[in-house]
Protein backbone atom coordinates (compact mmCIF):
# COMPACT_ATOMS: atom_id res chain seq x y z
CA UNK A 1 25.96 -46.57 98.29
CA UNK A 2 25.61 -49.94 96.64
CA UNK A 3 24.93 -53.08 99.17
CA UNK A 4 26.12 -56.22 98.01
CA UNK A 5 24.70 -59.20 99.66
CA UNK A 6 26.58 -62.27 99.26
CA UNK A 7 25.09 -65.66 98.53
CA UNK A 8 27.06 -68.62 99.84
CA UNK A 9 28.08 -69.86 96.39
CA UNK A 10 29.49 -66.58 96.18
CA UNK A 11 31.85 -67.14 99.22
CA UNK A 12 32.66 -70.66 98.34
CA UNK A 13 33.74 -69.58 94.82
CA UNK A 14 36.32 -67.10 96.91
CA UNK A 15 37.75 -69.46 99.27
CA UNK A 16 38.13 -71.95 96.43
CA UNK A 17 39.54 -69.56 93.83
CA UNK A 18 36.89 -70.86 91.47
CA UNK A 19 34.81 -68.51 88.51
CA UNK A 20 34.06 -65.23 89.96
CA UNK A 21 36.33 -65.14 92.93
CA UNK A 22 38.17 -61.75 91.92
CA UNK A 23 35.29 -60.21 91.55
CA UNK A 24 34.43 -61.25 95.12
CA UNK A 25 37.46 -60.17 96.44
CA UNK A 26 37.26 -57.16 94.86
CA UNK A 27 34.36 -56.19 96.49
CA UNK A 28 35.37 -57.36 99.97
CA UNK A 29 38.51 -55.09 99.63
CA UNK A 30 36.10 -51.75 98.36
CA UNK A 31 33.88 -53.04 101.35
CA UNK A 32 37.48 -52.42 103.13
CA UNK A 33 37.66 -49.04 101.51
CA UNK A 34 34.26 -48.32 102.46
CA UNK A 35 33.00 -47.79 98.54
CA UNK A 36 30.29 -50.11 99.01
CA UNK A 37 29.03 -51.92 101.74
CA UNK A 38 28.64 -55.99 101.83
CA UNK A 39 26.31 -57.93 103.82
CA UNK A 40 25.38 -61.96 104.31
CA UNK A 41 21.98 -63.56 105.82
CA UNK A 42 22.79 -65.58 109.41
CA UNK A 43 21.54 -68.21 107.23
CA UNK A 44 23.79 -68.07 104.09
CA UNK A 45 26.77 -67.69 106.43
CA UNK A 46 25.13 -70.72 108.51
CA UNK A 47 25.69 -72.36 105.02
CA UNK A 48 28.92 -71.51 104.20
CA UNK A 49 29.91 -72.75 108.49
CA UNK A 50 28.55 -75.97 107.40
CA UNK A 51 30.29 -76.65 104.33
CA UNK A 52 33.71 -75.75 106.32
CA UNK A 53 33.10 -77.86 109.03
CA UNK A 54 32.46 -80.76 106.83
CA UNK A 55 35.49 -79.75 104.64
CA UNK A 56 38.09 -79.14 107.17
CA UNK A 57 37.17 -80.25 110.10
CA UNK A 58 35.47 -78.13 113.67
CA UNK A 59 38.99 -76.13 113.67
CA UNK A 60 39.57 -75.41 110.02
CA UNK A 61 35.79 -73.95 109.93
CA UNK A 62 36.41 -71.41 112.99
CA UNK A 63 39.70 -70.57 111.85
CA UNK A 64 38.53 -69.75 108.31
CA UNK A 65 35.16 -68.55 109.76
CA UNK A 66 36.94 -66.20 111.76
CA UNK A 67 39.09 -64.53 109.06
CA UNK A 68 37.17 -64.79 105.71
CA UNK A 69 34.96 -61.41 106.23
CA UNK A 70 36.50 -58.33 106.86
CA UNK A 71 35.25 -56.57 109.81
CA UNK A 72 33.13 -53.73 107.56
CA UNK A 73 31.20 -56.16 106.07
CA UNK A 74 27.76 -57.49 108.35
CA UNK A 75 25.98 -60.79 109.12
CA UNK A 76 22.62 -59.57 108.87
CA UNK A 77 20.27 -61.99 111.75
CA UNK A 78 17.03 -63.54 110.26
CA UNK A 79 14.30 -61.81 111.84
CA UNK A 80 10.97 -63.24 112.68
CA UNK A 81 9.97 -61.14 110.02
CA UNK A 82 12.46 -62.15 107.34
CA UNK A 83 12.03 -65.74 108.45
CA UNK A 84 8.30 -65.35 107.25
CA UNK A 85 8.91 -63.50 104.38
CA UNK A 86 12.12 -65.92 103.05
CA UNK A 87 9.08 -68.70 104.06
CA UNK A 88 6.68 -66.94 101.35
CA UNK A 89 9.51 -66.55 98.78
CA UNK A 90 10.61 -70.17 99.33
CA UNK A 91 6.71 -71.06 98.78
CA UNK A 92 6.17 -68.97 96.02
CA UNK A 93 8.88 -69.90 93.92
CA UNK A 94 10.03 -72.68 95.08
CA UNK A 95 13.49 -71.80 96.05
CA UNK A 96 15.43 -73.22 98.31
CA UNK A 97 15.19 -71.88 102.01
CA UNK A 98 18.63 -70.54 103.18
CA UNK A 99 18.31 -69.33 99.34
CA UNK A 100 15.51 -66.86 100.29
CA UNK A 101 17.11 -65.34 102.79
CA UNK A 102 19.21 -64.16 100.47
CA UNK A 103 16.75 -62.38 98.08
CA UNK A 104 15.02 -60.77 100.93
CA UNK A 105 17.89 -59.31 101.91
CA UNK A 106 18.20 -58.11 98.06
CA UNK A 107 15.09 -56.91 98.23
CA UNK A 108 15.63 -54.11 100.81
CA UNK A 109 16.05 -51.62 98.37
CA UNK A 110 16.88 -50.98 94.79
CA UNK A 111 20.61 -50.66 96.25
CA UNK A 112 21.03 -53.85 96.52
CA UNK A 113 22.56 -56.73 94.74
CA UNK A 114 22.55 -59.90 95.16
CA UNK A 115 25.52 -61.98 93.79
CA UNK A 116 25.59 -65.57 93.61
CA UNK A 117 27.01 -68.26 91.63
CA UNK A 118 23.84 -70.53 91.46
CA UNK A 119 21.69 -69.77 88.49
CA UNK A 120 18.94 -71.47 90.60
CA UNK A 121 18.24 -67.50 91.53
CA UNK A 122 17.31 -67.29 87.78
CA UNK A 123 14.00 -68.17 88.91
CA UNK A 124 13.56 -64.68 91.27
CA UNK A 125 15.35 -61.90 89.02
CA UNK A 126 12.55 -60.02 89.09
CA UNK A 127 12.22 -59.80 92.39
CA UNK A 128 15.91 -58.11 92.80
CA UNK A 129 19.11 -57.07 91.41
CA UNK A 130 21.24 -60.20 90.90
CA UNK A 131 24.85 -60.51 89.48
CA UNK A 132 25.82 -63.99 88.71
CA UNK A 133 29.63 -64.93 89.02
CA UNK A 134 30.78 -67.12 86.02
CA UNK A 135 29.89 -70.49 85.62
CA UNK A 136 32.38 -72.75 86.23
């Protein structure tokens, strides 16, 4: 079964109804259906928190925080050992760091896919399957 593993642009596009947002809530809703499975670092969905909070305020982030991924889908916790290896990836190819959380947890296995709308992962497409939501 194909993993998709969001990016925060990816979930920001959503909520916003910008370029690429049915395609993310497509996915969410097979997630639903159990035809693929969708994941999200701690730290990406740290990132998305953050841009709530300063958005809408402490209640607007927890209520939208609390409803915008369905219950199927998983917040995958950075490890020591992803911490360490994001830290090499961030090193390497100079990347940002909540950003290489996000290809390691692409990189778990040639099922998964990252999907992002920051071409700034142009840089690491070698390193794993990325699908890049329209530009804006």
């Amino acid at each position: 079964m194909t993993v998709y593993v969001l990016d925060s642009s990816a979930l920001i596009r959503f909520l916003d109804e910008g370029a690429g947002c049915h395609r993310v809530k497509s996915l969410l809703r097979d997630c639903v259906e159990r035809r693929v499975e969708v994941c999200i670092s701690a730290v990406q969905w740290g990132e998305v928190a953050g841009n709530l909070r300063k958005r809408f305020g402490a209640t607007g982030e927890v209520r939208i925080m609390n409803s915008l991924l369905p219950s199927e889908a998983k917040v995958v916790p950075a490890s020591a050992e992803r911490a360490i290896h994001a830290a090499d990836i961030k090193v390497d190819r100079n990347i940002a760091y909540a950003d290489a959380f996000a290809v390691d947890l692409a990189m778990d296995s040639p099922g998964h896919v990252l999907v992002t709308a920051d071409y700034g992962f142009k840089s690491v497409e070698d390193l794993a399957r990325i699908e890049f939501l329209p530009a804006k």
